[in-house]
Protein backbone atom coordinates (compact mmCIF):
# COMPACT_ATOMS: atom_id res chain seq x y z
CA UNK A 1 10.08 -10.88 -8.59
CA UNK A 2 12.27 -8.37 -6.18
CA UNK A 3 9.99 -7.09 -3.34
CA UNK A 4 11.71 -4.00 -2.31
CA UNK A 5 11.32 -0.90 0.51
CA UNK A 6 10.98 -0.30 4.05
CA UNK A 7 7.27 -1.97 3.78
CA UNK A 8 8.70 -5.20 2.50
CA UNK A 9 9.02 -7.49 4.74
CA UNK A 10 5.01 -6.04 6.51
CA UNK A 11 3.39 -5.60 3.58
CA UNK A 12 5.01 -7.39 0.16
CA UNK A 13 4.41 -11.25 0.36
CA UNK A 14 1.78 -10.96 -2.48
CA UNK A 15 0.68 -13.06 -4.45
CA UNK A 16 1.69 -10.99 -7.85
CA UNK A 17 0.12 -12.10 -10.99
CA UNK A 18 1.63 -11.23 -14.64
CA UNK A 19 0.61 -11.60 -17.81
CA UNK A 20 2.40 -11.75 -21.16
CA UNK A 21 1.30 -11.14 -24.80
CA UNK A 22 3.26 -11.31 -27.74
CA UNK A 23 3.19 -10.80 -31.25
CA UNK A 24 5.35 -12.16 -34.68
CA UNK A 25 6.15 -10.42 -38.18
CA UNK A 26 5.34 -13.05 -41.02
CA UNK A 27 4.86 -13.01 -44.15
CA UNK A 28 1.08 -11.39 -45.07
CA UNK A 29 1.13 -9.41 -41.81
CA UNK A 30 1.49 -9.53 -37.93
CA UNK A 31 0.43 -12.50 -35.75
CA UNK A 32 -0.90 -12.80 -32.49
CA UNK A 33 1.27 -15.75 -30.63
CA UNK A 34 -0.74 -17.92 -28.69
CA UNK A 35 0.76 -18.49 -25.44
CA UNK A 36 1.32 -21.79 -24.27
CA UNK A 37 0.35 -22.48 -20.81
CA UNK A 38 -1.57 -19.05 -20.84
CA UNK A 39 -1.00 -15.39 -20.34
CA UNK A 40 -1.04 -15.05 -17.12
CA UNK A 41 1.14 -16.31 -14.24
CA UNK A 42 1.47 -16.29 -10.90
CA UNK A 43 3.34 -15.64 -8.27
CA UNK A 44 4.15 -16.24 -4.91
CA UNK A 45 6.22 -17.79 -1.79
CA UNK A 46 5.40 -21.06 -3.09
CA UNK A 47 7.15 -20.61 -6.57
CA UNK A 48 9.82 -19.02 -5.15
CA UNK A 49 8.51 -15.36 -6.67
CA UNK A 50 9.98 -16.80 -10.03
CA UNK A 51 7.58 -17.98 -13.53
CA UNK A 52 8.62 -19.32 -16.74
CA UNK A 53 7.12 -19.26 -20.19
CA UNK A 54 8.02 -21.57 -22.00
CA UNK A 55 8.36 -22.49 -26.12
CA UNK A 56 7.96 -19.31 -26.90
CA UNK A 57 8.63 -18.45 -30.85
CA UNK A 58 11.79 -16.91 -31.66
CA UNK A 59 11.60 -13.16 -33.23
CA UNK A 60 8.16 -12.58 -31.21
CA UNK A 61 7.71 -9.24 -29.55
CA UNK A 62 6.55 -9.60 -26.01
CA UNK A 63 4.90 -6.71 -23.33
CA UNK A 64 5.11 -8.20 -19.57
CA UNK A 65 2.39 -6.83 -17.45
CA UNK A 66 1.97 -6.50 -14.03
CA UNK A 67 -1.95 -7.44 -13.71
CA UNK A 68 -2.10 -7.64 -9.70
CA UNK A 69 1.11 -6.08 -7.65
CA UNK A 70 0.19 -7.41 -4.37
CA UNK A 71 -0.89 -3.27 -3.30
CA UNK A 72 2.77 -2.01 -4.35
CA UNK A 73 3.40 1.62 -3.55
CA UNK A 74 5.23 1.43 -7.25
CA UNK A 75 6.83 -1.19 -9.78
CA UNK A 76 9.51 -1.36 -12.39
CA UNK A 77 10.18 -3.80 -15.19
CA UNK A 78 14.19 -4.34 -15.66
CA UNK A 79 15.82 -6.46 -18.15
CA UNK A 80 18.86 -8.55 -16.96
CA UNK A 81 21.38 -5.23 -17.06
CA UNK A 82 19.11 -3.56 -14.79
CA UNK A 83 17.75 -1.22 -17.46
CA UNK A 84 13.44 -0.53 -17.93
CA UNK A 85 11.89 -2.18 -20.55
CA UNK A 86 8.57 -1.92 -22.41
CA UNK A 87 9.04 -5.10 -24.84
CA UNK A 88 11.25 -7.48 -25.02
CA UNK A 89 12.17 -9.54 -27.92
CA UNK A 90 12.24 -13.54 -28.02
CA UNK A 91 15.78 -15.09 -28.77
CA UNK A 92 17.44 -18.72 -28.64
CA UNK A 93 17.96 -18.38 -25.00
CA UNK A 94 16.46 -17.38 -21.87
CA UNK A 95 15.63 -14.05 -21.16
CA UNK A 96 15.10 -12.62 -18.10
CA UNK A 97 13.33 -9.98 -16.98
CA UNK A 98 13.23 -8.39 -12.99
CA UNK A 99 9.45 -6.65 -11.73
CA UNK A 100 10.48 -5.14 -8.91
CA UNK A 101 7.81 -4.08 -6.51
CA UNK A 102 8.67 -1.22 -3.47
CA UNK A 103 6.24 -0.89 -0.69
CA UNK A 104 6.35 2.49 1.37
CA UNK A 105 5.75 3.28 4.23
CA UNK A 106 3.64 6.52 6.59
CA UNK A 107 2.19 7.54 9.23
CA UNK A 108 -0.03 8.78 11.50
CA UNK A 109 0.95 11.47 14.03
CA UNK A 110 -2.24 12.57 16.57
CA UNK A 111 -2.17 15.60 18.94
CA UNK A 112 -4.09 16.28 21.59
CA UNK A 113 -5.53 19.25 22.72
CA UNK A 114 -8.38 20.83 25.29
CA UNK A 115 -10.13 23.77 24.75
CA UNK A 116 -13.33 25.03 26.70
CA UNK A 117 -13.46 27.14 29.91
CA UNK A 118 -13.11 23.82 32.31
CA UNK A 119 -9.88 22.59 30.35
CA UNK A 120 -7.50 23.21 32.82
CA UNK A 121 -9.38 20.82 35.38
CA UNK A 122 -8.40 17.90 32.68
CA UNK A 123 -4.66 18.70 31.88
CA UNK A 124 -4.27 15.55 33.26
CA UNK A 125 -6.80 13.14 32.09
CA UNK A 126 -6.24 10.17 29.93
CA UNK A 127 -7.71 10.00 26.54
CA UNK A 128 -7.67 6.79 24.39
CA UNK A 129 -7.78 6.66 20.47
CA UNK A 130 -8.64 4.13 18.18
CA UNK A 131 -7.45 3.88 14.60
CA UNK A 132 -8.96 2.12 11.79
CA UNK A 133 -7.63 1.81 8.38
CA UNK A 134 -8.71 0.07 5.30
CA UNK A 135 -5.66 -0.87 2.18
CA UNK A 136 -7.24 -1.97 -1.32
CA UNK A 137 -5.01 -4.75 -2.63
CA UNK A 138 -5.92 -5.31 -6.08
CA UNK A 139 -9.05 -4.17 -5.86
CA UNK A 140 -9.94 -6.15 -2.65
CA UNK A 141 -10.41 -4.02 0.88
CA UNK A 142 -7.84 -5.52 3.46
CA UNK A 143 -8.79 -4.39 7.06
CA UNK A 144 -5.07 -3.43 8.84
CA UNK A 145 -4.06 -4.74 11.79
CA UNK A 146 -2.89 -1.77 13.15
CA UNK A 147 1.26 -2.38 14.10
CA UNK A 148 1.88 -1.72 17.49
CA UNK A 149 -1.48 -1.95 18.15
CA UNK A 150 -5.34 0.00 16.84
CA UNK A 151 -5.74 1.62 20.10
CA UNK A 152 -3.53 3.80 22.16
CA UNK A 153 -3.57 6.48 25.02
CA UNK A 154 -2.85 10.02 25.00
CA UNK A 155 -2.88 13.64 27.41
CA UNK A 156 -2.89 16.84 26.75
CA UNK A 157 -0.30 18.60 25.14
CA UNK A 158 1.49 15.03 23.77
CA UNK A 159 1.50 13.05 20.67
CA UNK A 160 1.73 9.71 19.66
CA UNK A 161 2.34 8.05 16.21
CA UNK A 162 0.97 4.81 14.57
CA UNK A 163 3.97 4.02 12.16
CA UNK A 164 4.63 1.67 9.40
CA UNK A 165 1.36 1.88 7.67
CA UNK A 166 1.30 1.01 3.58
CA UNK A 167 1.10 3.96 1.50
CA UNK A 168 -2.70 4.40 0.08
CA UNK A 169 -4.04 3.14 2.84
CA UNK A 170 -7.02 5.23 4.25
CA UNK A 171 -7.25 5.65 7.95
CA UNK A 172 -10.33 7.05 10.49
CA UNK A 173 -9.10 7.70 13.81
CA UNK A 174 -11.85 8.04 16.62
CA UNK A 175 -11.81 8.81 20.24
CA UNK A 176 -13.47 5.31 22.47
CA UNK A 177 -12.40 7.35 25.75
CA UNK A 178 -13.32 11.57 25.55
CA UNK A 179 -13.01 11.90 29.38
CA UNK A 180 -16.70 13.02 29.46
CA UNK A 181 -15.67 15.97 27.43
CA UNK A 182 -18.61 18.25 26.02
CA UNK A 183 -17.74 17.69 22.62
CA UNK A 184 -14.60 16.13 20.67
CA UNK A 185 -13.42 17.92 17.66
CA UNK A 186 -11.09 16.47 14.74
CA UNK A 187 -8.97 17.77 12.02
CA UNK A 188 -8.87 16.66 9.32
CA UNK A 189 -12.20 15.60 9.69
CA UNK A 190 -13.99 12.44 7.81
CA UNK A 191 -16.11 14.21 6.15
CA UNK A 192 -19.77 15.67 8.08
CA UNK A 193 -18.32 13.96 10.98
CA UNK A 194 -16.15 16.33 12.72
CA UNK A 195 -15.67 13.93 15.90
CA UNK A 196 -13.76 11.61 13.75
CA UNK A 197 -10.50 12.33 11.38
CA UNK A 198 -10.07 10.27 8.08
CA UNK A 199 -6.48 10.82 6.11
CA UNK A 200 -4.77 8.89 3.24
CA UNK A 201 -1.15 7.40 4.06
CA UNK A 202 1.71 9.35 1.74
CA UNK A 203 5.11 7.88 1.54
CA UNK A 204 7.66 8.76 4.53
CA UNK A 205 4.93 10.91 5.54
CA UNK A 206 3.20 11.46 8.73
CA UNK A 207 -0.39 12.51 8.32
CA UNK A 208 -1.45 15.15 10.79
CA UNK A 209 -4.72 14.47 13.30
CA UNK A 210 -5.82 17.10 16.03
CA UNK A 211 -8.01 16.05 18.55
CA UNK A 212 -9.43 18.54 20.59
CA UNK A 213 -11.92 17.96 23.70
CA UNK A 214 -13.94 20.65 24.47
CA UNK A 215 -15.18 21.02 28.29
């Protein structure tokens, strides 16, 4: 296993689970090869990202799967010149074979803005934010800890950015401070709710949220 991309080191410690089937010409047709040890494998910091399988017959066909990639942003199955493979074919010797996983990384870029016929009178009010965002690993809803830190202050006219979020990750952004502002306005907004803003992480992306406070 190579755990690759600028999301790496946050985001890539797995575990990664693979399984392997195979199949042999003989004579009277095609077999299924039974798999000693099982299918599937695992693995992880403890294993050293590495898994054998073992007594394997020679002049089987084998397809390597990825089965859980740990919430990759892609993956790639090399053979031991580097190249993508599909199948590889069982010979009198170890063969190796590379799944490379790269994590990505985005963002989320909020401006504020005031609006209303008594905005000028808060120009200089402090605003805070709170942001929220949920990654499925595998199937399974991880909660972020938001880097740098879920919530943050902001005025008028500025912008701040929560970086190095996973790609696929779906964020809601809220306001937990308005200033007493009449009403609080977001775009993109999560869904009915227009006081809140919901967007999806893209890779080396910044996802765009206006906040606007109406007084």
């Amino acid at each position: 296993k190579t755990i690759d991309g600028p999301g790496a080191a946050m985001y890539g410690a797995g575990p990664f689970e693979v399984s392997l089937s195979c199949t042999q010409e003989l004579e009277g047709g095609t077999d299924v090869v039974i798999i000693p040890g099982g299918a599937t494998r695992v693995l992880d910091a403890a294993g050293g990202y590495r898994a054998s399988y073992d007594s394997l017959p020679v002049g089987a066909n084998c397809v390597i799967s990825e089965t859980m990639t740990g919430g990759a942003t892609s993956t790639k199955i090399l053979d031991d010149t580097g190249a993508a493979i599909e199948m590889v074919e069982i010979v009198d010797a170890a063969t190796e074979i590379t799944l490379v996983n790269t994590f990505e990384l985005g963002s989320v870029a909020v401006t504020k803005v005031l609006s209303g016929s008594g905005a000028s009178a808060h120009k200089d009010d402090i605003f805070t934010v709170l942001l929220a965002c949920v990654w499925e690993v595998d199937g399974v809803d991880v909660q972020l800890a938001i880097p740098g830190g879920a919530s943050r202050t902001i005025v008028a006219g500025d912008a701040l950015v929560f970086t190095d979020l996973p790609v696929g990750a779906v964020c809601t952004l809220s306001e937990t401070d308005a200033g007493g502002a009449r009403a609080v306005t977001m775009t993109p907004a999560d869904g009915s709710d227009a006081s809140r803003a919901r967007v999806v992480i893209a890779a080396g992306a910044s996802a765009q949220v206006e906040v606007d406070n109406r007084f």
